[in-house]
N, C-alpha and C. Protein backbone atom coordinates (compact mmCIF):
# COMPACT_ATOMS: atom_id res chain seq x y z
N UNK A 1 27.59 -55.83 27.98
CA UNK A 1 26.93 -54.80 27.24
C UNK A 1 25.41 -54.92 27.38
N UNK A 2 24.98 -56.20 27.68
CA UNK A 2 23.41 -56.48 27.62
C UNK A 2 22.96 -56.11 28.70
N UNK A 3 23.51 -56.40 30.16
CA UNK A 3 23.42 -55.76 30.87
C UNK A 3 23.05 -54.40 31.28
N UNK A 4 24.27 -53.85 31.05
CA UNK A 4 24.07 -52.48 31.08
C UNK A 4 23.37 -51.55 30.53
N UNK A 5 22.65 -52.34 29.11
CA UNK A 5 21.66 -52.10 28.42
C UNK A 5 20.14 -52.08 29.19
N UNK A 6 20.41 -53.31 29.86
CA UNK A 6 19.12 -53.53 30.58
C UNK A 6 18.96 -52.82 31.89
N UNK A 7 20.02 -52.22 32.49
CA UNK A 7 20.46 -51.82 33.57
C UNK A 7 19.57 -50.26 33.46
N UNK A 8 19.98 -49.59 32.40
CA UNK A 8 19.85 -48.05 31.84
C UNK A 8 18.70 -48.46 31.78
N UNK A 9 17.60 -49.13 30.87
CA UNK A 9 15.98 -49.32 30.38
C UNK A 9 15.51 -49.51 31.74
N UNK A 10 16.25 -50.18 32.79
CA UNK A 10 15.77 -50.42 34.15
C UNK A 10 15.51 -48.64 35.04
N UNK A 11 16.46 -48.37 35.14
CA UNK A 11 16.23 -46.95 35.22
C UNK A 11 15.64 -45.99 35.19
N UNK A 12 15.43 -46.03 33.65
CA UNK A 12 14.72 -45.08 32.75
C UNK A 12 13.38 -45.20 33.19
N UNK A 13 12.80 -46.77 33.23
CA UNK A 13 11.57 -47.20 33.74
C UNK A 13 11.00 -46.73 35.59
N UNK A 14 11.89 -46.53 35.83
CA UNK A 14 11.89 -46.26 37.30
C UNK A 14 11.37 -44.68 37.19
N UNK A 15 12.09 -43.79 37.12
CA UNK A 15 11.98 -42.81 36.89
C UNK A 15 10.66 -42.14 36.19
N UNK A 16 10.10 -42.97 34.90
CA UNK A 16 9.08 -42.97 34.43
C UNK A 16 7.92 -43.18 35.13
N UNK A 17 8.02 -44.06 36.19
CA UNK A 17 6.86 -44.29 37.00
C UNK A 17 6.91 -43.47 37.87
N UNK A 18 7.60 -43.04 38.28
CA UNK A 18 7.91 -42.13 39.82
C UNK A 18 7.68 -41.07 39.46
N UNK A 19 7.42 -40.34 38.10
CA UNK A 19 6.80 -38.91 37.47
C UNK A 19 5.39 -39.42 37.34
N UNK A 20 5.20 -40.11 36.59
CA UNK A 20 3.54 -40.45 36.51
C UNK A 20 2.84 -40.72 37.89
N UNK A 21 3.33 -41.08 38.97
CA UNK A 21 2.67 -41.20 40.43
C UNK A 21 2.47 -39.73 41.31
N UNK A 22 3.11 -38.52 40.36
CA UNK A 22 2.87 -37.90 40.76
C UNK A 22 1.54 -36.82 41.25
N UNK A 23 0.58 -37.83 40.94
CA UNK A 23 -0.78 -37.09 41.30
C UNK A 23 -0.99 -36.44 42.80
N UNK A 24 -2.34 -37.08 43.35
CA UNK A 24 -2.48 -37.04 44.49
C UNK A 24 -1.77 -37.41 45.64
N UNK A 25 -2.45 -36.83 46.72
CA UNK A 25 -1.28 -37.09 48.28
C UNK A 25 -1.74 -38.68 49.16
N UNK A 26 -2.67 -39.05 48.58
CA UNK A 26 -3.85 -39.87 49.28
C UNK A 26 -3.24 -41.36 49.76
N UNK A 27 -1.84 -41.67 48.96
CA UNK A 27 -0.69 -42.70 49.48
C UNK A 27 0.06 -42.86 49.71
N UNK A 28 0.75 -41.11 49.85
CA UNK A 28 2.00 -41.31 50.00
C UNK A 28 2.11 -40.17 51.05
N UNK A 29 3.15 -39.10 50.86
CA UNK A 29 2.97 -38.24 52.25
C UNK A 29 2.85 -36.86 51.85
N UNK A 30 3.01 -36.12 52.45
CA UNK A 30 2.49 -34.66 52.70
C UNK A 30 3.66 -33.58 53.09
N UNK A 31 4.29 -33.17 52.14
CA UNK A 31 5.69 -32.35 52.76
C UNK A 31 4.74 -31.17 53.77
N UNK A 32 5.39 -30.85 54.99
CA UNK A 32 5.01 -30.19 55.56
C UNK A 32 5.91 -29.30 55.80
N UNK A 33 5.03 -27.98 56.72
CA UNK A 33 6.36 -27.37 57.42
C UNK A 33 6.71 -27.52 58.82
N UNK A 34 6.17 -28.40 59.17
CA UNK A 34 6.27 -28.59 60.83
C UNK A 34 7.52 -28.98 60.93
N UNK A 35 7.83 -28.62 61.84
CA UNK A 35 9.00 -29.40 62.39
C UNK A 35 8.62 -30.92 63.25
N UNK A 36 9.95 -31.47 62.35
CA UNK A 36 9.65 -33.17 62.20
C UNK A 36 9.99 -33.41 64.02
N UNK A 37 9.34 -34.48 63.99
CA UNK A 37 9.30 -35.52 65.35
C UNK A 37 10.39 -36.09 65.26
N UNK A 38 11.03 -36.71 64.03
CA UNK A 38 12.11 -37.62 64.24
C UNK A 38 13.07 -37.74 62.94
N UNK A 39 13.95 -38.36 62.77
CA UNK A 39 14.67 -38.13 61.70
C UNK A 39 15.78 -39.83 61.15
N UNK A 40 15.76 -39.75 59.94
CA UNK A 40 16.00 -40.71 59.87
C UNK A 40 17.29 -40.54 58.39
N UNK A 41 18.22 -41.25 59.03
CA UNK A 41 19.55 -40.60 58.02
C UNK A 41 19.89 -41.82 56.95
N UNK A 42 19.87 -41.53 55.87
CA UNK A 42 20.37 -42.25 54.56
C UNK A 42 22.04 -42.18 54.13
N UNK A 43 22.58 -43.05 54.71
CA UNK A 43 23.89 -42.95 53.92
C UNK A 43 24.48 -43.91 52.88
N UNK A 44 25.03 -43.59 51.76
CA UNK A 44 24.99 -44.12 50.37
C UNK A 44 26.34 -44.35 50.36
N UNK A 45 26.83 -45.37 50.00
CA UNK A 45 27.99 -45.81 49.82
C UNK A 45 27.85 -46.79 48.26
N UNK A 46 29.24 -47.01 47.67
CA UNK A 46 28.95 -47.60 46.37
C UNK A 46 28.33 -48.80 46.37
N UNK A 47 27.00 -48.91 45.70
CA UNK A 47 25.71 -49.80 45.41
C UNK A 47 25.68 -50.43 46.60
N UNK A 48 25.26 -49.50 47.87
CA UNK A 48 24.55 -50.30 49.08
C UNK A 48 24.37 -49.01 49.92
N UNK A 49 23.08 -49.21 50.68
CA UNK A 49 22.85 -48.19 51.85
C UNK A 49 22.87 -48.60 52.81
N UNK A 50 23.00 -47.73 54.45
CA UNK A 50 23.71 -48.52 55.16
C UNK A 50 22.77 -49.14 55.90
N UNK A 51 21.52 -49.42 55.57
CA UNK A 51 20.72 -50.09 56.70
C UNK A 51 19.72 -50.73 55.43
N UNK A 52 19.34 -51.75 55.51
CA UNK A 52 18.19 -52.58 55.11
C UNK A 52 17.09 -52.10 54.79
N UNK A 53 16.78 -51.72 55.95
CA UNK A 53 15.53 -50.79 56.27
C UNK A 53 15.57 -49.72 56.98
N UNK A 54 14.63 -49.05 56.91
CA UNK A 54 14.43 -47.75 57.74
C UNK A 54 12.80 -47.64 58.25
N UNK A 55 12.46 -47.39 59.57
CA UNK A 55 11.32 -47.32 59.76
C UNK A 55 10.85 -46.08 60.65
N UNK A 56 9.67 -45.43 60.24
CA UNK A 56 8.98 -44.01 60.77
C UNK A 56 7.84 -44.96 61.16
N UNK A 57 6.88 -43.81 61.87
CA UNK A 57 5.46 -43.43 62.51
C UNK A 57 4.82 -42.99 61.47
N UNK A 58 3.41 -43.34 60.93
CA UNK A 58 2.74 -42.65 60.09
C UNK A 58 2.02 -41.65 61.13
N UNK A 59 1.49 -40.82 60.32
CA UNK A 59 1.04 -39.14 60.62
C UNK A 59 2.02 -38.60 61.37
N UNK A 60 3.27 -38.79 61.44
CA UNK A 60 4.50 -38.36 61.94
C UNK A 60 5.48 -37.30 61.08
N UNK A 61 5.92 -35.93 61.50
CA UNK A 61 6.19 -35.85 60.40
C UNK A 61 7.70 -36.00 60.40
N UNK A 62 8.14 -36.30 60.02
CA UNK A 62 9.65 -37.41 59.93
C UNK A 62 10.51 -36.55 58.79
N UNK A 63 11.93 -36.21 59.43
CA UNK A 63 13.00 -35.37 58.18
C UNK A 63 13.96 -36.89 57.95
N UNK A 64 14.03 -36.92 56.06
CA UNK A 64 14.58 -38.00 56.17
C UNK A 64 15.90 -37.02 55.42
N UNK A 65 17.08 -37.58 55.76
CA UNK A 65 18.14 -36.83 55.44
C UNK A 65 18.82 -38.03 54.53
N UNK A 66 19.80 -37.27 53.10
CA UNK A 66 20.38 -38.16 52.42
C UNK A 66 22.13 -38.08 52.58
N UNK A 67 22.66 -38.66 52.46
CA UNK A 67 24.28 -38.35 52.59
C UNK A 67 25.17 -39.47 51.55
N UNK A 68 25.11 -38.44 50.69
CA UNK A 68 26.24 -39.50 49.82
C UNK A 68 27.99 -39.88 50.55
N UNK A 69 28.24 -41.36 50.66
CA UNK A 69 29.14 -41.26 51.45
C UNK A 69 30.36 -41.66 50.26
N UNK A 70 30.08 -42.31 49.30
CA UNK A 70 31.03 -43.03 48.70
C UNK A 70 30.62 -42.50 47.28
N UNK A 71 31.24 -42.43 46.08
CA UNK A 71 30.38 -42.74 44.91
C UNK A 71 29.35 -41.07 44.74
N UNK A 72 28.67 -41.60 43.63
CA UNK A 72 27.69 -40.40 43.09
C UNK A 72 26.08 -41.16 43.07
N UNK A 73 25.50 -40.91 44.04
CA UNK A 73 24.71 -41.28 44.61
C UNK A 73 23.31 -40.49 44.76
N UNK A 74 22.26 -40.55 44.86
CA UNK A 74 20.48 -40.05 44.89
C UNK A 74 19.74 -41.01 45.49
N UNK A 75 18.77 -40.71 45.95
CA UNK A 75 17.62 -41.56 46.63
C UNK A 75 16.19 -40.92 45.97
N UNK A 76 15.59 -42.35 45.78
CA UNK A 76 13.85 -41.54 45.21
C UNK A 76 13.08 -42.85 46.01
N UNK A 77 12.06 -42.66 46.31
CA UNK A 77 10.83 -43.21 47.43
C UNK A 77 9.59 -43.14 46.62
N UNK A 78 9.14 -43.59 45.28
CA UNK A 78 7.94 -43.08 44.45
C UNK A 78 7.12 -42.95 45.69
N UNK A 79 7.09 -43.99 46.32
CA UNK A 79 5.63 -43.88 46.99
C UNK A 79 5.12 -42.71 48.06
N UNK A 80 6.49 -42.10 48.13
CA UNK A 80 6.48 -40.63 49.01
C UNK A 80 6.67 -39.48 48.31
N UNK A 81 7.21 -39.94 47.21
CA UNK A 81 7.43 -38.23 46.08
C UNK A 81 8.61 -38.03 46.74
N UNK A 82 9.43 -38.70 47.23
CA UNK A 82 10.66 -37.89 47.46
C UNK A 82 12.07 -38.36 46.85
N UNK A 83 12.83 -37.32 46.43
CA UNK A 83 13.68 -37.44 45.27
C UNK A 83 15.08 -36.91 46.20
N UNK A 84 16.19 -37.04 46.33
CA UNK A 84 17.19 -36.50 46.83
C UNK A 84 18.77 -37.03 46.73
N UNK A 85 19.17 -35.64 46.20
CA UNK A 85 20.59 -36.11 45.16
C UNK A 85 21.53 -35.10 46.13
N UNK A 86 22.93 -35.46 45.48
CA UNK A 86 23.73 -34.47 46.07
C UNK A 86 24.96 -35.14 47.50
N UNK A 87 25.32 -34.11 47.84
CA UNK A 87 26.15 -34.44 48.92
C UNK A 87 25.41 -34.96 50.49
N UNK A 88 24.87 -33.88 50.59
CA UNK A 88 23.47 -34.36 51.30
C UNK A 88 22.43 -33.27 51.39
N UNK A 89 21.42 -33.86 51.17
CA UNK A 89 20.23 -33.48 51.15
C UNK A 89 18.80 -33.79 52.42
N UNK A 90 17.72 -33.39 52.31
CA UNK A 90 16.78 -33.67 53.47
C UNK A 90 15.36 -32.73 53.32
N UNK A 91 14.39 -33.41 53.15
CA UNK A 91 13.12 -33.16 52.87
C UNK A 91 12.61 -33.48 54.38
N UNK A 92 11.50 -32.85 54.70
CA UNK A 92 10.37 -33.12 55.60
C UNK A 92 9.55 -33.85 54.94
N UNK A 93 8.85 -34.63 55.59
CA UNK A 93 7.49 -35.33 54.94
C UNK A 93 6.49 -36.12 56.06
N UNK A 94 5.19 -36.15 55.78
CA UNK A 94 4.15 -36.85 57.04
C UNK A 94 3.82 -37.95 56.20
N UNK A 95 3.98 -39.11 56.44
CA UNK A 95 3.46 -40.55 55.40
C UNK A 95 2.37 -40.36 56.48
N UNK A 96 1.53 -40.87 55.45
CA UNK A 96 0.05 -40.80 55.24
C UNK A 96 -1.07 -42.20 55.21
N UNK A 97 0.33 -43.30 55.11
CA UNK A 97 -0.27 -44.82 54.97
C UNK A 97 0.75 -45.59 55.01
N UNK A 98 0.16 -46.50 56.14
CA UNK A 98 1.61 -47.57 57.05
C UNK A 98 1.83 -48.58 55.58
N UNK A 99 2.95 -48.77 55.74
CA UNK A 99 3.66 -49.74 54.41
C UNK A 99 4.97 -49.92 54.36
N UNK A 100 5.18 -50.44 53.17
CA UNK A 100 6.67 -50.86 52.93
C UNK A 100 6.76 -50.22 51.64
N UNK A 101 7.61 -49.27 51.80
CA UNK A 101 8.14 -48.25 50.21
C UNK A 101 9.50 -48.70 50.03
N UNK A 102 9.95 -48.46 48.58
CA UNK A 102 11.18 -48.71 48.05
C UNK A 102 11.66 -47.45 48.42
N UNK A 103 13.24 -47.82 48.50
CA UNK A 103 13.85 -46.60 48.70
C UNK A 103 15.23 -47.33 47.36
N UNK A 104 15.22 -46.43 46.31
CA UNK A 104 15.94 -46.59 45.06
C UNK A 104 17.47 -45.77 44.75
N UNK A 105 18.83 -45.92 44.51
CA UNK A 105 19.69 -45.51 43.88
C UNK A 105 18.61 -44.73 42.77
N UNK A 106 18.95 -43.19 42.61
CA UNK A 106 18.42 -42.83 41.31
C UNK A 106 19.45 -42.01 40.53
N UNK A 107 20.64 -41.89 40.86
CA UNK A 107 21.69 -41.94 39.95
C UNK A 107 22.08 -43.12 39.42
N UNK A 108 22.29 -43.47 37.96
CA UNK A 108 23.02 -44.57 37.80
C UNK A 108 24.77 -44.70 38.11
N UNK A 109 25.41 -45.68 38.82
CA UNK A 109 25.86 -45.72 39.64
C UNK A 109 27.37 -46.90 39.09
N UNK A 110 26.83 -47.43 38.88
CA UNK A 110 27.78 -48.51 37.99
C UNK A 110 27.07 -49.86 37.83
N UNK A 111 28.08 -50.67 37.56
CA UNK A 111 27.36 -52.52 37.99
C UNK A 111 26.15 -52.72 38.82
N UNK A 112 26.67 -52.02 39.75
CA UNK A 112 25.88 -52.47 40.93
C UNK A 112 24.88 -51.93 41.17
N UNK A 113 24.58 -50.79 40.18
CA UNK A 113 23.25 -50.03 40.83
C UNK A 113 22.06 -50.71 40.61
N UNK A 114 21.53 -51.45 40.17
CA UNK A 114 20.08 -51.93 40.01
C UNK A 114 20.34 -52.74 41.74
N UNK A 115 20.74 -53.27 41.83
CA UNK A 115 20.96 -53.72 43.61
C UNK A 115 20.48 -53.00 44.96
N UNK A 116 21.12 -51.78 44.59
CA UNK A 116 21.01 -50.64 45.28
C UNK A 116 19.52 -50.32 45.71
N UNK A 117 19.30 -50.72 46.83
CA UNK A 117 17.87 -50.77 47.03
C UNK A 117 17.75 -51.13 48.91
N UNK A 118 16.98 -50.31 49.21
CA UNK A 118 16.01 -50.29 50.47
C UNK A 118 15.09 -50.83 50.70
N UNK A 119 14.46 -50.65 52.02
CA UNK A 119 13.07 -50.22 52.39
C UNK A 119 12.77 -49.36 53.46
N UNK A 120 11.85 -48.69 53.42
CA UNK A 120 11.03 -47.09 54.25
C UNK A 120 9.85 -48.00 54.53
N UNK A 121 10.07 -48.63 56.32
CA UNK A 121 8.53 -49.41 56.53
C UNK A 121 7.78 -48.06 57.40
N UNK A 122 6.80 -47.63 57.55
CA UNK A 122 5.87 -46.80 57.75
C UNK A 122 5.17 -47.72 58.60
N UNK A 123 4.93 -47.12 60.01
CA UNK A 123 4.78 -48.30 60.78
C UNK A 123 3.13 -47.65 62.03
N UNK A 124 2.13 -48.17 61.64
CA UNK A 124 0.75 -48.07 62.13
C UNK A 124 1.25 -46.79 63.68
């Protein structure tokens, strides 16, 4: 029960920050309309995605696509503003600054979702 207590406040907190970062473009990326250079696919299975990492080109503009494969599943990236729920989904976006972003479960998910976790390296 404590858990899951802490699990939900874990969440909640996530989410909270990832609305308040919503200011400026100046760290994260730039939805565009170009058509992307490259593409990079998210598939969600229960509390795990299928790759570790994922890595783009900055000033690239990169379609990252989501695919729930297992489970009830979302992806959010604060540091890109990008949010994506559903069966599958896919935003355009140009990152703007080479790094290492979280890539987050943002449905809660069960046990396992605080686990549920990536990385989006953005690569010079």
């Amino acid at each position: 029960m404590k858990k899951a207590i802490a699990l939900m406040l874990s969440s909640v907190l996530l989410v909270i920050l990832a609305a308040c970062g919503s200011g400026g473009s100046s760290s994260g990326a730039e939805e565009s309309n170009l058509k992307p250079e490259s593409e990079i696919v998210i598939e969600a299975t229960n509390f795990k995605f299928d790759q570790e990492e994922y890595r783009v080109k900055k000033d690239t503009p990169v379609k990252i696509t989501f695919k729930n494969v297992e489970g009830n599943h979302g992806i959010i990236i604060p540091g890109l503003k990008v949010e994506l729920k559903g069966k599958s989904q896919s935003k355009v976006v140009v990152p703007k600054e080479a790094g290492e972003f979280e890539i987050a479960c943002s449905i809660m998910c069960g046990a396992g979702h605080s686990t549920m976790v990536s990385k989006l390296i953005v690569e010079e």
